[in-house]
C-alpha atoms as a PDB file:
ATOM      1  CA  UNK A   1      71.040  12.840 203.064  1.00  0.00           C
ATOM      2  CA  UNK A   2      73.502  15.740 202.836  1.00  0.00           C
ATOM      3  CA  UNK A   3      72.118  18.984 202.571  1.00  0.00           C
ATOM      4  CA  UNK A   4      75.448  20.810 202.119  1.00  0.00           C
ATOM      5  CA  UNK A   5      75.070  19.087 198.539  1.00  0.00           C
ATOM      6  CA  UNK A   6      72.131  21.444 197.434  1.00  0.00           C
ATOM      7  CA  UNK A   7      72.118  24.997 197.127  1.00  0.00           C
ATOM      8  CA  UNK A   8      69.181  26.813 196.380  1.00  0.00           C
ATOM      9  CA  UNK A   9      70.223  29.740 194.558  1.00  0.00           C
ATOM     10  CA  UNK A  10      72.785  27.632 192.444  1.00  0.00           C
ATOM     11  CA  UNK A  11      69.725  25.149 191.270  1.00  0.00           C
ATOM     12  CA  UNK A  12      67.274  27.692 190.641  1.00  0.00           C
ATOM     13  CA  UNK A  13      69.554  29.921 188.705  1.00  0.00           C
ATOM     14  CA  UNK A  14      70.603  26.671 186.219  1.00  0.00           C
ATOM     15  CA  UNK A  15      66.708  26.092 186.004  1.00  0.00           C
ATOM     16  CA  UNK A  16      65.098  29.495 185.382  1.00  0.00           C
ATOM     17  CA  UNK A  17      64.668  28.475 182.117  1.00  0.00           C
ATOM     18  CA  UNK A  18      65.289  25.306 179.889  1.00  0.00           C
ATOM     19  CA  UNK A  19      68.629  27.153 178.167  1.00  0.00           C
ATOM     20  CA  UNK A  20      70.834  24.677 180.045  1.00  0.00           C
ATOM     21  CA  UNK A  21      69.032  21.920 180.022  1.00  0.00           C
ATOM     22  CA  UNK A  22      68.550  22.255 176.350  1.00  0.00           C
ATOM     23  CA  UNK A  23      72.131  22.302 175.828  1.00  0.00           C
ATOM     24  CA  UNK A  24      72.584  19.180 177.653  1.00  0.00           C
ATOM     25  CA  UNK A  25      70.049  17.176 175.527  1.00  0.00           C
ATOM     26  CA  UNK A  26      71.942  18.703 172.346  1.00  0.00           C
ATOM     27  CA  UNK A  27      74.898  16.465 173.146  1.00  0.00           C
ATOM     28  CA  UNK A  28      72.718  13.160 173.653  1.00  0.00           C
ATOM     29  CA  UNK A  29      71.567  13.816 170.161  1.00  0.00           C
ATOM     30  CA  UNK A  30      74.594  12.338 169.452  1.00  0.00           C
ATOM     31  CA  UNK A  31      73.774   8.718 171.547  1.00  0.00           C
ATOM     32  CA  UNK A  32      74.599   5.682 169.300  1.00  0.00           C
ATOM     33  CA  UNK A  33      71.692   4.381 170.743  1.00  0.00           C
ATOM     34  CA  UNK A  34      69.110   2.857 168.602  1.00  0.00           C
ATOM     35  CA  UNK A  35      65.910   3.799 170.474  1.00  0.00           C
ATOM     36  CA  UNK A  36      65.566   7.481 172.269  1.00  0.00           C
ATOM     37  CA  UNK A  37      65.756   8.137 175.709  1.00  0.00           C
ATOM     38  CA  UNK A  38      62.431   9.688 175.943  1.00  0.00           C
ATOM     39  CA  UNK A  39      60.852   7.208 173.592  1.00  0.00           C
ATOM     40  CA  UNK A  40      62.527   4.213 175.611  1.00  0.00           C
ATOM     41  CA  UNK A  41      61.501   5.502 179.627  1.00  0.00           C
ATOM     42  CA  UNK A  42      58.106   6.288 177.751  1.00  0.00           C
ATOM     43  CA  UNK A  43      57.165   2.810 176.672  1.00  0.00           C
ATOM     44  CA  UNK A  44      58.215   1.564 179.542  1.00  0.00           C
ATOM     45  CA  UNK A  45      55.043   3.392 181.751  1.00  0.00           C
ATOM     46  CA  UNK A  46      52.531   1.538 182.563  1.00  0.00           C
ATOM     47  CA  UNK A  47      49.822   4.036 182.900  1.00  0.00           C
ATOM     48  CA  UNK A  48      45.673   2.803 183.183  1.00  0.00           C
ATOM     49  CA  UNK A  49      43.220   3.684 181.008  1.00  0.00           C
ATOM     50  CA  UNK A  50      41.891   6.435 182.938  1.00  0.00           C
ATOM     51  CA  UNK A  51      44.869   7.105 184.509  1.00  0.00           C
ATOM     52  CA  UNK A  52      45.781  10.527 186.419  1.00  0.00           C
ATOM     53  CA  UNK A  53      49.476  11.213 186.202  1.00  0.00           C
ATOM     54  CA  UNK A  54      51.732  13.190 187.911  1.00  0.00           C
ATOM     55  CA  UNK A  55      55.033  14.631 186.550  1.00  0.00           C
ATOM     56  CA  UNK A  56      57.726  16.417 189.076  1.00  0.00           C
ATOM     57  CA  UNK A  57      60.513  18.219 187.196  1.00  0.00           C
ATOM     58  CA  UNK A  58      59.515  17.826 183.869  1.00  0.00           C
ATOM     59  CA  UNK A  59      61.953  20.641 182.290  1.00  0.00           C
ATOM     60  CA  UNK A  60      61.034  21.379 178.640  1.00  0.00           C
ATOM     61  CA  UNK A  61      58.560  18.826 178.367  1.00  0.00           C
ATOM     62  CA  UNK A  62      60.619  16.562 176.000  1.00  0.00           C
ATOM     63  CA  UNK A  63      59.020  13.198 177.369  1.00  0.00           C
ATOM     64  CA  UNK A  64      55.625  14.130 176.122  1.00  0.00           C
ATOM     65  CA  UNK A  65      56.624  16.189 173.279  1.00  0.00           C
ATOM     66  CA  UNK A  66      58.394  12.982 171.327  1.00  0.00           C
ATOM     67  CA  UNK A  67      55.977  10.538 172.646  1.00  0.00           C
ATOM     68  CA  UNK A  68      52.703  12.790 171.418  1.00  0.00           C
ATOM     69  CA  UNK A  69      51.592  10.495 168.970  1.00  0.00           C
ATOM     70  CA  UNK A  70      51.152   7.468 172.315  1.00  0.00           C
ATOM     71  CA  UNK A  71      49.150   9.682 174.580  1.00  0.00           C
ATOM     72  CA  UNK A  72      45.711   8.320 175.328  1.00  0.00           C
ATOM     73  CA  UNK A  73      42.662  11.294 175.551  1.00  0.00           C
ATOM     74  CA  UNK A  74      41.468   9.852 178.484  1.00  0.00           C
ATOM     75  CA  UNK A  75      44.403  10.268 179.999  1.00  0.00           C
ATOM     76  CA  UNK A  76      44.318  13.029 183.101  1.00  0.00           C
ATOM     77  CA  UNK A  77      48.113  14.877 182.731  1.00  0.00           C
ATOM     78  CA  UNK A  78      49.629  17.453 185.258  1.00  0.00           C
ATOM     79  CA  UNK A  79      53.275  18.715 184.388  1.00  0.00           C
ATOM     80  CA  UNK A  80      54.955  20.295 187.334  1.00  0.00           C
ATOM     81  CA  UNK A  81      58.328  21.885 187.746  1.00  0.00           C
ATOM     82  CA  UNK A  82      59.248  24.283 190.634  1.00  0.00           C
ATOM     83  CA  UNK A  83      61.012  26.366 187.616  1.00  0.00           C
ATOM     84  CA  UNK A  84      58.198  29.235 185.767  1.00  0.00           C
ATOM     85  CA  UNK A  85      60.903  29.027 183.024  1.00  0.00           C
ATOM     86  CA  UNK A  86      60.805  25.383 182.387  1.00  0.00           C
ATOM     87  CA  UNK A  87      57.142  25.393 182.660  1.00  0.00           C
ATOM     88  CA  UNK A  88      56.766  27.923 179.807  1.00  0.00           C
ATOM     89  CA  UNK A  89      59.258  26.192 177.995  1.00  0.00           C
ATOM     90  CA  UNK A  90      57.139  22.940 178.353  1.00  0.00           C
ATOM     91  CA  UNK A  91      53.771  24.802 177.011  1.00  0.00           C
ATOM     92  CA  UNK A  92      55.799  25.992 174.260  1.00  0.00           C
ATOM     93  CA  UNK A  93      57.306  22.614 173.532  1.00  0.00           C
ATOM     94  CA  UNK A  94      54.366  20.349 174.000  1.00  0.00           C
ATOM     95  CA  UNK A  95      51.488  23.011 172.149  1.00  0.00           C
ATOM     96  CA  UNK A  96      48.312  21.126 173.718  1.00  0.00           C
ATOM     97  CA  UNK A  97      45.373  21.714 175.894  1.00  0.00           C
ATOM     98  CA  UNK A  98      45.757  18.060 177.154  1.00  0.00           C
ATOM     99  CA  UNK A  99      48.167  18.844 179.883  1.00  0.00           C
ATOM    100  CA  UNK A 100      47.469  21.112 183.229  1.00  0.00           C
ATOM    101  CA  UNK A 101      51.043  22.745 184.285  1.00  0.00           C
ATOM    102  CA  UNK A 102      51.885  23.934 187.961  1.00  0.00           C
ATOM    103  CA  UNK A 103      54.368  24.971 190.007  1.00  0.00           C
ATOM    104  CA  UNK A 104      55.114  22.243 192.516  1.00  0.00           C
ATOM    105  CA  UNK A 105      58.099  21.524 195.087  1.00  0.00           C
ATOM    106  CA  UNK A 106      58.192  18.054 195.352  1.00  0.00           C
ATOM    107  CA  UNK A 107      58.735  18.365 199.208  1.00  0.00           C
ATOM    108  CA  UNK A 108      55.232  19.637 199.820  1.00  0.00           C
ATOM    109  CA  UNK A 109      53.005  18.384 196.555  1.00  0.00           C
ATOM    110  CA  UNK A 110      49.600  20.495 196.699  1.00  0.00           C
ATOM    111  CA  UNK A 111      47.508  17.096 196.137  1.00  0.00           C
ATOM    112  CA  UNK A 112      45.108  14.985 198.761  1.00  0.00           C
ATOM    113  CA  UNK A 113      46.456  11.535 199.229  1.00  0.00           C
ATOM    114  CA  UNK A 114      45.807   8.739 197.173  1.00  0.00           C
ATOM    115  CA  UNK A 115      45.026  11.281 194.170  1.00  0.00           C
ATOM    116  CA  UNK A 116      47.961   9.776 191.332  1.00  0.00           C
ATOM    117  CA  UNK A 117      48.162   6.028 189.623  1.00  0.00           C
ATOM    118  CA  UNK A 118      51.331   7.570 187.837  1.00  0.00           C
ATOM    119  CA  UNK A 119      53.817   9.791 188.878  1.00  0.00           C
ATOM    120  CA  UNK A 120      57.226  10.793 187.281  1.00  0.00           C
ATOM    121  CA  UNK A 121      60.595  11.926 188.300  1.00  0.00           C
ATOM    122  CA  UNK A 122      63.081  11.927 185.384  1.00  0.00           C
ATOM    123  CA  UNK A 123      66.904  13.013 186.762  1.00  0.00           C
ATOM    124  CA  UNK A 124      65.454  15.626 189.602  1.00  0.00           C
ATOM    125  CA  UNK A 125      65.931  13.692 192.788  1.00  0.00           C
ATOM    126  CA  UNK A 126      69.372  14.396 193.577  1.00  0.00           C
ATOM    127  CA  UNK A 127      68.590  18.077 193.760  1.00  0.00           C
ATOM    128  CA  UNK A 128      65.829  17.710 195.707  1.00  0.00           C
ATOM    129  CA  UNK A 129      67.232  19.347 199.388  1.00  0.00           C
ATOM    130  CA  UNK A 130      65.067  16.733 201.131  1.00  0.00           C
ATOM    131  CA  UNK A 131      65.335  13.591 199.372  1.00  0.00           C
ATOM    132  CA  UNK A 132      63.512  11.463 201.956  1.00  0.00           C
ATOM    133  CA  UNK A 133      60.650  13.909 202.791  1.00  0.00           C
ATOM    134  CA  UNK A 134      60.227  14.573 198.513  1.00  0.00           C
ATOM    135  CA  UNK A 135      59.657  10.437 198.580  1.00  0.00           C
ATOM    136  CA  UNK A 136      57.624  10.495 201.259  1.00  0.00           C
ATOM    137  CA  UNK A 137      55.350  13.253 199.696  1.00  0.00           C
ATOM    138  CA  UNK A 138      55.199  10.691 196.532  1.00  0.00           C
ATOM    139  CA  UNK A 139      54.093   8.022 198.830  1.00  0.00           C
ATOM    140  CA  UNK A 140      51.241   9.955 200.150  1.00  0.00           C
ATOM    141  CA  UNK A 141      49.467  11.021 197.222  1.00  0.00           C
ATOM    142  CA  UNK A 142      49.858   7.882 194.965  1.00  0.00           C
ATOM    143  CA  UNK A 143      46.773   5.548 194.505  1.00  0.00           C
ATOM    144  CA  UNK A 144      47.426   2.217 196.595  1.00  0.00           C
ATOM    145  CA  UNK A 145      47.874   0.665 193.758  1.00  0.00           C
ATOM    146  CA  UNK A 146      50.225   3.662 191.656  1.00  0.00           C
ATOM    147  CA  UNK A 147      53.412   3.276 190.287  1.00  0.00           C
ATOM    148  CA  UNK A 148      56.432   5.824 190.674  1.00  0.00           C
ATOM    149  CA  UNK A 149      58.879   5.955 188.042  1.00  0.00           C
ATOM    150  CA  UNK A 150      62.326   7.663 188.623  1.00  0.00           C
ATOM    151  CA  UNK A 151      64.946   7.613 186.119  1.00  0.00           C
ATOM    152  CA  UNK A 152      68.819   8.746 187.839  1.00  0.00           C
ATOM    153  CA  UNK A 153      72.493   8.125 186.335  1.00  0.00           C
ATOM    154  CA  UNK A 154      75.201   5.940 187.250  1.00  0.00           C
ATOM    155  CA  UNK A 155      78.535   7.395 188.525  1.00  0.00           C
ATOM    156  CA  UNK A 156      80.074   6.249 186.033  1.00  0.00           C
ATOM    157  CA  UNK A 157      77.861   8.343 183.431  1.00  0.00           C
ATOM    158  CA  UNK A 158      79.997  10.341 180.731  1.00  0.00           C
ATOM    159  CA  UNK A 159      82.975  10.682 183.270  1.00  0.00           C
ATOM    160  CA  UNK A 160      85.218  10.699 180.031  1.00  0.00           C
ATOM    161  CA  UNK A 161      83.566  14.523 180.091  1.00  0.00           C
ATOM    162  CA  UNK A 162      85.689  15.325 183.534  1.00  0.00           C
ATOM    163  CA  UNK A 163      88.789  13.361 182.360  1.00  0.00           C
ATOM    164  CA  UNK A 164      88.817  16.021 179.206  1.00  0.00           C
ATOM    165  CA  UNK A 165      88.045  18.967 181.671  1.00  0.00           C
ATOM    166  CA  UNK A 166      90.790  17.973 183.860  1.00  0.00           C
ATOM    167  CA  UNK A 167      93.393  17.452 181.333  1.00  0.00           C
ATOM    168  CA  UNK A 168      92.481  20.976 180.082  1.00  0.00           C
ATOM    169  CA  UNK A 169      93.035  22.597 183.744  1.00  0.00           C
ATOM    170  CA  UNK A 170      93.482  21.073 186.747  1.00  0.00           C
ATOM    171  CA  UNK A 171      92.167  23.653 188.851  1.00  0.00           C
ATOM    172  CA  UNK A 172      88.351  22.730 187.267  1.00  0.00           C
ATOM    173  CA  UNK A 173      86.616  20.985 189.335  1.00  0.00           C
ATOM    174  CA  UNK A 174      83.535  18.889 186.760  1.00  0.00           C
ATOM    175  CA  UNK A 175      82.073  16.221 189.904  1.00  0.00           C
ATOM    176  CA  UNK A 176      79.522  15.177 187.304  1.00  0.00           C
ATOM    177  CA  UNK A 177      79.442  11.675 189.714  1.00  0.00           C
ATOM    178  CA  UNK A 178      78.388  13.663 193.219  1.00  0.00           C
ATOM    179  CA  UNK A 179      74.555  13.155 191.446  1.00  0.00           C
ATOM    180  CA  UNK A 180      74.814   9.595 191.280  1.00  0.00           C
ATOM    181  CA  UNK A 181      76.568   9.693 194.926  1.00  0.00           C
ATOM    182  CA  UNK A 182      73.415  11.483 196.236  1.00  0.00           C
ATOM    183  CA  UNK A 183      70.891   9.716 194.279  1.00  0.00           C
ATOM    184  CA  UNK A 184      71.971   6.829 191.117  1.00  0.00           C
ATOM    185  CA  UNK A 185      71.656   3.488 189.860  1.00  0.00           C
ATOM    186  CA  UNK A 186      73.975   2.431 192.609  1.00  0.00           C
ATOM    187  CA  UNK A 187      72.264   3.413 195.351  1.00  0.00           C
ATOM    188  CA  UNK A 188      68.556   4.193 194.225  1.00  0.00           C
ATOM    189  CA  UNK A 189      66.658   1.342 194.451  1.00  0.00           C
ATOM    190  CA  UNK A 190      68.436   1.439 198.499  1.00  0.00           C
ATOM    191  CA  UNK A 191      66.684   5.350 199.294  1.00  0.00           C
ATOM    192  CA  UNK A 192      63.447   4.073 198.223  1.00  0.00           C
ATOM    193  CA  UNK A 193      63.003   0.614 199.643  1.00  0.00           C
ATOM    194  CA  UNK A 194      62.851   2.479 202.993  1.00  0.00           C
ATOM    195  CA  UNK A 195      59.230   3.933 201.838  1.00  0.00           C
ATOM    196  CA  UNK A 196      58.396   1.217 199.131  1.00  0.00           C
ATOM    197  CA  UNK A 197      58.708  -2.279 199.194  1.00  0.00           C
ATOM    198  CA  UNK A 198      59.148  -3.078 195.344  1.00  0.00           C
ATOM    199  CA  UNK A 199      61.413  -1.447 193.377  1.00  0.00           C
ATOM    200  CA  UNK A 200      62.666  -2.651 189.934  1.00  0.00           C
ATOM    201  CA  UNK A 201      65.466  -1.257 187.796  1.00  0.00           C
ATOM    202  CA  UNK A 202      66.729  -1.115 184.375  1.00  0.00           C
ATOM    203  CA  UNK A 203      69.383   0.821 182.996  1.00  0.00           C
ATOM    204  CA  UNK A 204      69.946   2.465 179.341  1.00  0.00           C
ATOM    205  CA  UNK A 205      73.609   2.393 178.745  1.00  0.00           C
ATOM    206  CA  UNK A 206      75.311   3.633 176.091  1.00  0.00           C
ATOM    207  CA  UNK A 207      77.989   6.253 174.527  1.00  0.00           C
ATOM    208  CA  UNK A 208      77.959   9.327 173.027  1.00  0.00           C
ATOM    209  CA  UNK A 209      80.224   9.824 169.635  1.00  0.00           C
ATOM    210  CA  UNK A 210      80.925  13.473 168.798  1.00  0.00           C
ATOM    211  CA  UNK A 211      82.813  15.079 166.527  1.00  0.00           C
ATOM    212  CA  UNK A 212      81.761  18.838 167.027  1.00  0.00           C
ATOM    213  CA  UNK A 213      83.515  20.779 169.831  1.00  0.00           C
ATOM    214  CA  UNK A 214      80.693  23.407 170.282  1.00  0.00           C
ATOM    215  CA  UNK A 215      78.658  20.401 171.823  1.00  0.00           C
ATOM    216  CA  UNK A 216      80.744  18.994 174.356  1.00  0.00           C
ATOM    217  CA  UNK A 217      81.346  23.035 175.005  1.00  0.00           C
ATOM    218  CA  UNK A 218      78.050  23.343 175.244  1.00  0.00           C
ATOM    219  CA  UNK A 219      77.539  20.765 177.905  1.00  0.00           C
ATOM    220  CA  UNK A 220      80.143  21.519 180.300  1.00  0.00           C
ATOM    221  CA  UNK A 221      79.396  25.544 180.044  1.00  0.00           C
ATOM    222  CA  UNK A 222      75.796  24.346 181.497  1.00  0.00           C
ATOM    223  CA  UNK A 223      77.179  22.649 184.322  1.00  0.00           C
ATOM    224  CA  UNK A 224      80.416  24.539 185.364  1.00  0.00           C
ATOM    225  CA  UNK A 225      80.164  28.105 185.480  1.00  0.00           C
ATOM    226  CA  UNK A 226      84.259  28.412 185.209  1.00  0.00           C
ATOM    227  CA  UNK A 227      83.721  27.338 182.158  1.00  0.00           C
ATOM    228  CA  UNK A 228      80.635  29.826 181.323  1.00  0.00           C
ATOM    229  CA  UNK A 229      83.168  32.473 180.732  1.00  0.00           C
ATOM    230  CA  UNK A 230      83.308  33.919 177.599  1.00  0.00           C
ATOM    231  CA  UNK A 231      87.259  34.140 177.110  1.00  0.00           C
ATOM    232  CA  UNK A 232      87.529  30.395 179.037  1.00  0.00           C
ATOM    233  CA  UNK A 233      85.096  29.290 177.002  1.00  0.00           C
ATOM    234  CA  UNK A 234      86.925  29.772 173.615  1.00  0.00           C
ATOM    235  CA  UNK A 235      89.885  28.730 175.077  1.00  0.00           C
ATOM    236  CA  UNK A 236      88.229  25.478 176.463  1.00  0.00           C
ATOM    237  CA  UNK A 237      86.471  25.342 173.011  1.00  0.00           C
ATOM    238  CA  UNK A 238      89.765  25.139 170.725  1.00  0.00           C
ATOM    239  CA  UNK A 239      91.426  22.521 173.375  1.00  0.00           C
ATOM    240  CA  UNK A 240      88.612  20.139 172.642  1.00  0.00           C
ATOM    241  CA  UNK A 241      88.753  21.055 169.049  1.00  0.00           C
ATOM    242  CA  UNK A 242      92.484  19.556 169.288  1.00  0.00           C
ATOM    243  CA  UNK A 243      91.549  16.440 170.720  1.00  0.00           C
ATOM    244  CA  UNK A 244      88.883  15.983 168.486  1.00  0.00           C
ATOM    245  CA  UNK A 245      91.487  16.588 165.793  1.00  0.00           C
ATOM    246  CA  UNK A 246      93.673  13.518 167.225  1.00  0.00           C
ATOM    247  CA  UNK A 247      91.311  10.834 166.785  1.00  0.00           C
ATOM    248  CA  UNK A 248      88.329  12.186 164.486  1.00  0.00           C
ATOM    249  CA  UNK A 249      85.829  12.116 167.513  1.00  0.00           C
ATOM    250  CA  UNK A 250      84.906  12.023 171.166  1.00  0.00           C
ATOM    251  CA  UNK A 251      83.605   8.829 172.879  1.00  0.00           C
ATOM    252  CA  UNK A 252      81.541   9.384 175.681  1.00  0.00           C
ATOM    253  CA  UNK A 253      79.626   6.609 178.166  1.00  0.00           C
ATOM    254  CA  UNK A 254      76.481   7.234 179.250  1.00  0.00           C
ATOM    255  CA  UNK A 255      75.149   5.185 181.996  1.00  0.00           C
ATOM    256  CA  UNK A 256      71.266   5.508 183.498  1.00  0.00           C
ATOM    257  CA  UNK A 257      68.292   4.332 183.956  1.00  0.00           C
ATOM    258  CA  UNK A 258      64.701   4.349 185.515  1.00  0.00           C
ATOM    259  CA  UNK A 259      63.283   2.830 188.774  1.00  0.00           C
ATOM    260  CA  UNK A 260      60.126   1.411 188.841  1.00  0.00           C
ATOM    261  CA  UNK A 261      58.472   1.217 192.644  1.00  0.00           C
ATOM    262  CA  UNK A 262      54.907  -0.524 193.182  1.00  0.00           C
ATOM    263  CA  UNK A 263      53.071   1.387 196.227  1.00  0.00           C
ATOM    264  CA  UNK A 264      51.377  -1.934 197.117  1.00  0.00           C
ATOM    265  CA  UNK A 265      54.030  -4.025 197.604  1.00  0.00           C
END
């Protein structure tokens, strides 16, 4: 894996707290998907009845917030995030004794081996500066028989969002795919076969239909900091605003998915 891809100061100053992150999810609000993202990767665990679960990354806690209702007592939970902010934002979120939080890198996970029958890594991978060592790490301290889940996007996931960027000015560069490059759908399930010798995907495809420009603003102010500016922003902002105008909405794609790897196989 590349390490010219990650840059430490970059990733922990868009993670501090869960302000981008939150604007991100405010978009996918507006999924014409039935089911919700969280709700979907949720029910698709298969966690044991005394399980002890681990999740890496698990930003503002939104997986266990809108699945509260499903989570068993005996259940042993640990959510981990190498951000403080996100972490607080989690507690906050979440409001529940039920769940132990710490700060964890996934590269060097505080835990004996063979300690999880669950861990989770929703959409953090590809920041990850060692990819292979952070999987390796996951290997060690899963029960023989644990499961990892790992949910990642496709490169072809809401690249309608860099068409509209581009059209607006050239000079912007929004590589929402170089993600997916490091770390996708496309090549996923390839990464992890070198440490595990089951893996199983499924994607969760769909499209985003918006007809608010503060949104889609909102989005790609989170990931492009260009676009963070105050006067580029409003300029940005009434640009989308007029294509909006032309056709009544935006149509988005959205394109990921979660890998399911079996330690013992």
């Amino acid at each position: 894996m590349n390490n010219n891809f990650f840059n430490p100061s970059r990733v922990k100053e868009q993670y501090k707290n869960s302000d981008n992150l939150d604007a991100r999810i405010r978009l996918h609000t507006f999924n014409t998907n039935r089911i919700d993202w969280s709700i979907w990767f949720f029910e698709k665990l298969d966690i044991p009845e005394n399980g002890r679960i681990l999740e890496l990354g698990c930003g503002n806690g939104m997986l266990w917030q809108k699945n509260a209702q499903s989570i068993k007592e005996n259940w042993d939970i640990t959510l981990s995030d190498f951000s403080e902010g996100m972490l607080e934002s989690a507690k906050q979120n979440i409001s529940s004794d039920k769940f132990k939080y710490e700060i964890i890198d996934i590269q060097d996970i505080p835990y004996e081996d063979e300690t999880f029958d669950v861990i989770i890594a929703r959409h953090m991978l590809y920041h990850v500066p060692d990819i292979d060592k952070a999987i390796c790490e996951v290997r060690r301290v899963l029960k023989p028989d644990g499961k990892f889940y790992v949910s990642a996007n496709g490169v072809e996931h809401m690249w309608e969002l860099e068409k509209l960027v581009t059209s607006y000015d050239a000079n912007i560069d929004l590589n929402l795919k170089k993600f997916a490059v490091r770390f996708g759908l496309e090549n996923g399930c390839e990464i992890l076969k070198k440490y595990f010798g089951n893996v199983n995907i499924e994607e969760f495809n769909g499209s985003i239909v918006v007809d608010k420009a503060e949104y889609v603003v909102g989005y790609v102010a989170s990931v492009n900091k260009v676009l963070s500016d105050t006067s580029k922003k409003e300029s940005f902002h009434k640009y989308v605003n007029e294509q909006i105008n032309k056709s009544g909405q935006l149509a988005i794609t959205t394109k990921t998915g979660m890998l399911t790897v079996l330690k013992g196989c």
